[in-house]
Protein backbone atom coordinates (compact mmCIF):
# COMPACT_ATOMS: atom_id res chain seq x y z
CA UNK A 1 0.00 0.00 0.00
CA UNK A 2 3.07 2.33 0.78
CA UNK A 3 4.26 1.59 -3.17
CA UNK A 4 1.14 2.49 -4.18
CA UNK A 5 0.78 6.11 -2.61
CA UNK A 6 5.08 6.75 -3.47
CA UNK A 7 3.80 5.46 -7.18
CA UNK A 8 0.66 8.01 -6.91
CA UNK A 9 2.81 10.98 -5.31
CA UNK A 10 5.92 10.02 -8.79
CA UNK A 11 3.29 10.09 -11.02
CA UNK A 12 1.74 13.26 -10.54
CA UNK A 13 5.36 14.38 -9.89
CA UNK A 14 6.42 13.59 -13.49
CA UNK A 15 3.46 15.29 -15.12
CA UNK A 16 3.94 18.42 -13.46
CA UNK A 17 8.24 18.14 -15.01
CA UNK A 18 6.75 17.15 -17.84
CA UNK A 19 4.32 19.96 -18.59
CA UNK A 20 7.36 22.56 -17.13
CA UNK A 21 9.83 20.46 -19.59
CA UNK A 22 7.39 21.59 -22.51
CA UNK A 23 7.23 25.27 -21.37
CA UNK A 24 10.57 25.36 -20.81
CA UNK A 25 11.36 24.03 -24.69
CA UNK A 26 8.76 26.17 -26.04
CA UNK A 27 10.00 29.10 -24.64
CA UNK A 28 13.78 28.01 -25.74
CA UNK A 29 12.12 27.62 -29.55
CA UNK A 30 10.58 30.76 -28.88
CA UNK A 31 14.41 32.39 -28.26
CA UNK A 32 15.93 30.61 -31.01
CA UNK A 33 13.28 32.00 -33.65
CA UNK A 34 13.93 35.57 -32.35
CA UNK A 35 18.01 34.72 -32.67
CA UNK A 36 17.15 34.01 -36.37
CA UNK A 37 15.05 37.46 -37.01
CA UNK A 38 18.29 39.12 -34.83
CA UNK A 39 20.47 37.40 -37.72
CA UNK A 40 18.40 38.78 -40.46
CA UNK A 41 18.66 42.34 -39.55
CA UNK A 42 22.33 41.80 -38.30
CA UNK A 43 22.00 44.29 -35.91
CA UNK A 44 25.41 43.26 -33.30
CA UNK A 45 23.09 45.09 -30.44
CA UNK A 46 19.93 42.47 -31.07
CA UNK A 47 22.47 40.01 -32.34
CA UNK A 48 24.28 39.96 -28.70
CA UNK A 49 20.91 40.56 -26.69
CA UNK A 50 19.39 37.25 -28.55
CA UNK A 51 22.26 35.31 -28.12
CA UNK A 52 22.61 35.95 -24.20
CA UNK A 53 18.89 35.22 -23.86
CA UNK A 54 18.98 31.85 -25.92
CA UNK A 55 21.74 30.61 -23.85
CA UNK A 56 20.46 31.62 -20.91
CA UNK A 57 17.55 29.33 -21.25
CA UNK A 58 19.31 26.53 -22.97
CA UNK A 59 20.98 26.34 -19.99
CA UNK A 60 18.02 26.17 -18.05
CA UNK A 61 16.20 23.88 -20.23
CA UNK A 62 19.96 21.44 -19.50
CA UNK A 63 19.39 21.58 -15.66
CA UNK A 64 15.93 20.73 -15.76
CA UNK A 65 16.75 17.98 -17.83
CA UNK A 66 19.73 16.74 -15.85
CA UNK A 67 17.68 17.11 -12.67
CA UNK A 68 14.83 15.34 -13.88
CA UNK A 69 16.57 12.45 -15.48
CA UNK A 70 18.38 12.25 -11.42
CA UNK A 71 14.53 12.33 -10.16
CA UNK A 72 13.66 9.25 -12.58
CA UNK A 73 17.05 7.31 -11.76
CA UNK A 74 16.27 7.76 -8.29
CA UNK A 75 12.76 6.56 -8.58
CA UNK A 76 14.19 3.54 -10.33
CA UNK A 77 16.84 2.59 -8.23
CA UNK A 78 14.21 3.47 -5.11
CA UNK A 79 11.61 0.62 -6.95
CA UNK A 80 14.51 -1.96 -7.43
CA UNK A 81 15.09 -1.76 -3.95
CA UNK A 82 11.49 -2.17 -2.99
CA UNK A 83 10.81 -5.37 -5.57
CA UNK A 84 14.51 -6.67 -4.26
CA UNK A 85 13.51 -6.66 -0.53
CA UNK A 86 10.14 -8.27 -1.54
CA UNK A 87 11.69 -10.91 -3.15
CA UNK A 88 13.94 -11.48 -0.03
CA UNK A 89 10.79 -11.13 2.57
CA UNK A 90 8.53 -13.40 -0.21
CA UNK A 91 10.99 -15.75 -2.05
CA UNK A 92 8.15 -18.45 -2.54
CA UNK A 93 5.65 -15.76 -4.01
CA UNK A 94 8.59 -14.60 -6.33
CA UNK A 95 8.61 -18.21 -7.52
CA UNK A 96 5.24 -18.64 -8.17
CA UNK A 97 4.82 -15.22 -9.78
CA UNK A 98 7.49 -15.33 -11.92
CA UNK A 99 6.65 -18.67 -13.16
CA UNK A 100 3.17 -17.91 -13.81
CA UNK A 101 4.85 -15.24 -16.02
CA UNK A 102 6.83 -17.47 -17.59
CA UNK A 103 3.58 -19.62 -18.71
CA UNK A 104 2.20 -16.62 -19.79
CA UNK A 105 4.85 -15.71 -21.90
CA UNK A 106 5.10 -19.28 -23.30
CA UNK A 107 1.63 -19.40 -24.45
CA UNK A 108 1.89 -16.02 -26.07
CA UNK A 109 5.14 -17.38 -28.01
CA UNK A 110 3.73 -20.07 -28.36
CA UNK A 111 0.28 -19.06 -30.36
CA UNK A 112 3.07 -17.93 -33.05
């Protein structure tokens, strides 16, 4: 029940750096397309101003990148432990279930 309300809290976790993830790239599109207008009117004032404001959010589009893909490493590692001490506290169950799989699987193959 404790994986359950972890998997709940992750979930709604990842939509909400998701949906930030897609601002943030929109508004990095957004900077890139007025670095290309900059370009066409080669001003070196817009030119400069463009380029400092398309780097600045390229690298905050990185870090929220880099941070999210340590969020979803440690929710994997954090749900390897959990199966891995399940499989120590239920070793029977872990037989059973995984050969159940394994039937599954074989019939699936198996209807080939």
């Amino acid at each position: 029940m404790a994986m359950q309300k972890i998997g709940d809290h992750t979930t709604s976790a990842t939509g909400a750096n998701t949906d930030q993830l897609k601002e943030d790239l929109r508004h990095l599109s957004q900077t890139v397309e007025e670095l290309l207008h900059a370009s066409a009117e080669d001003s070196r004032e817009s030119m400069k101003e463009a380029r400092a404001r398309a780097q600045t959010r390229l690298e905050a589009t990185r870090a929220r990148l880099s941070a999210q893909g340590d969020r979803l490493a440690a929710g994997a590692r954090e749900s390897v432990d959990c199966a891995d001490r399940y499989v120590h506290d239920n070793p029977w169950t872990s037989v059973g279930i995984g050969a159940a799989a394994g039937v599954v699987v074989g019939m699936l193959l198996g209807r080939r």
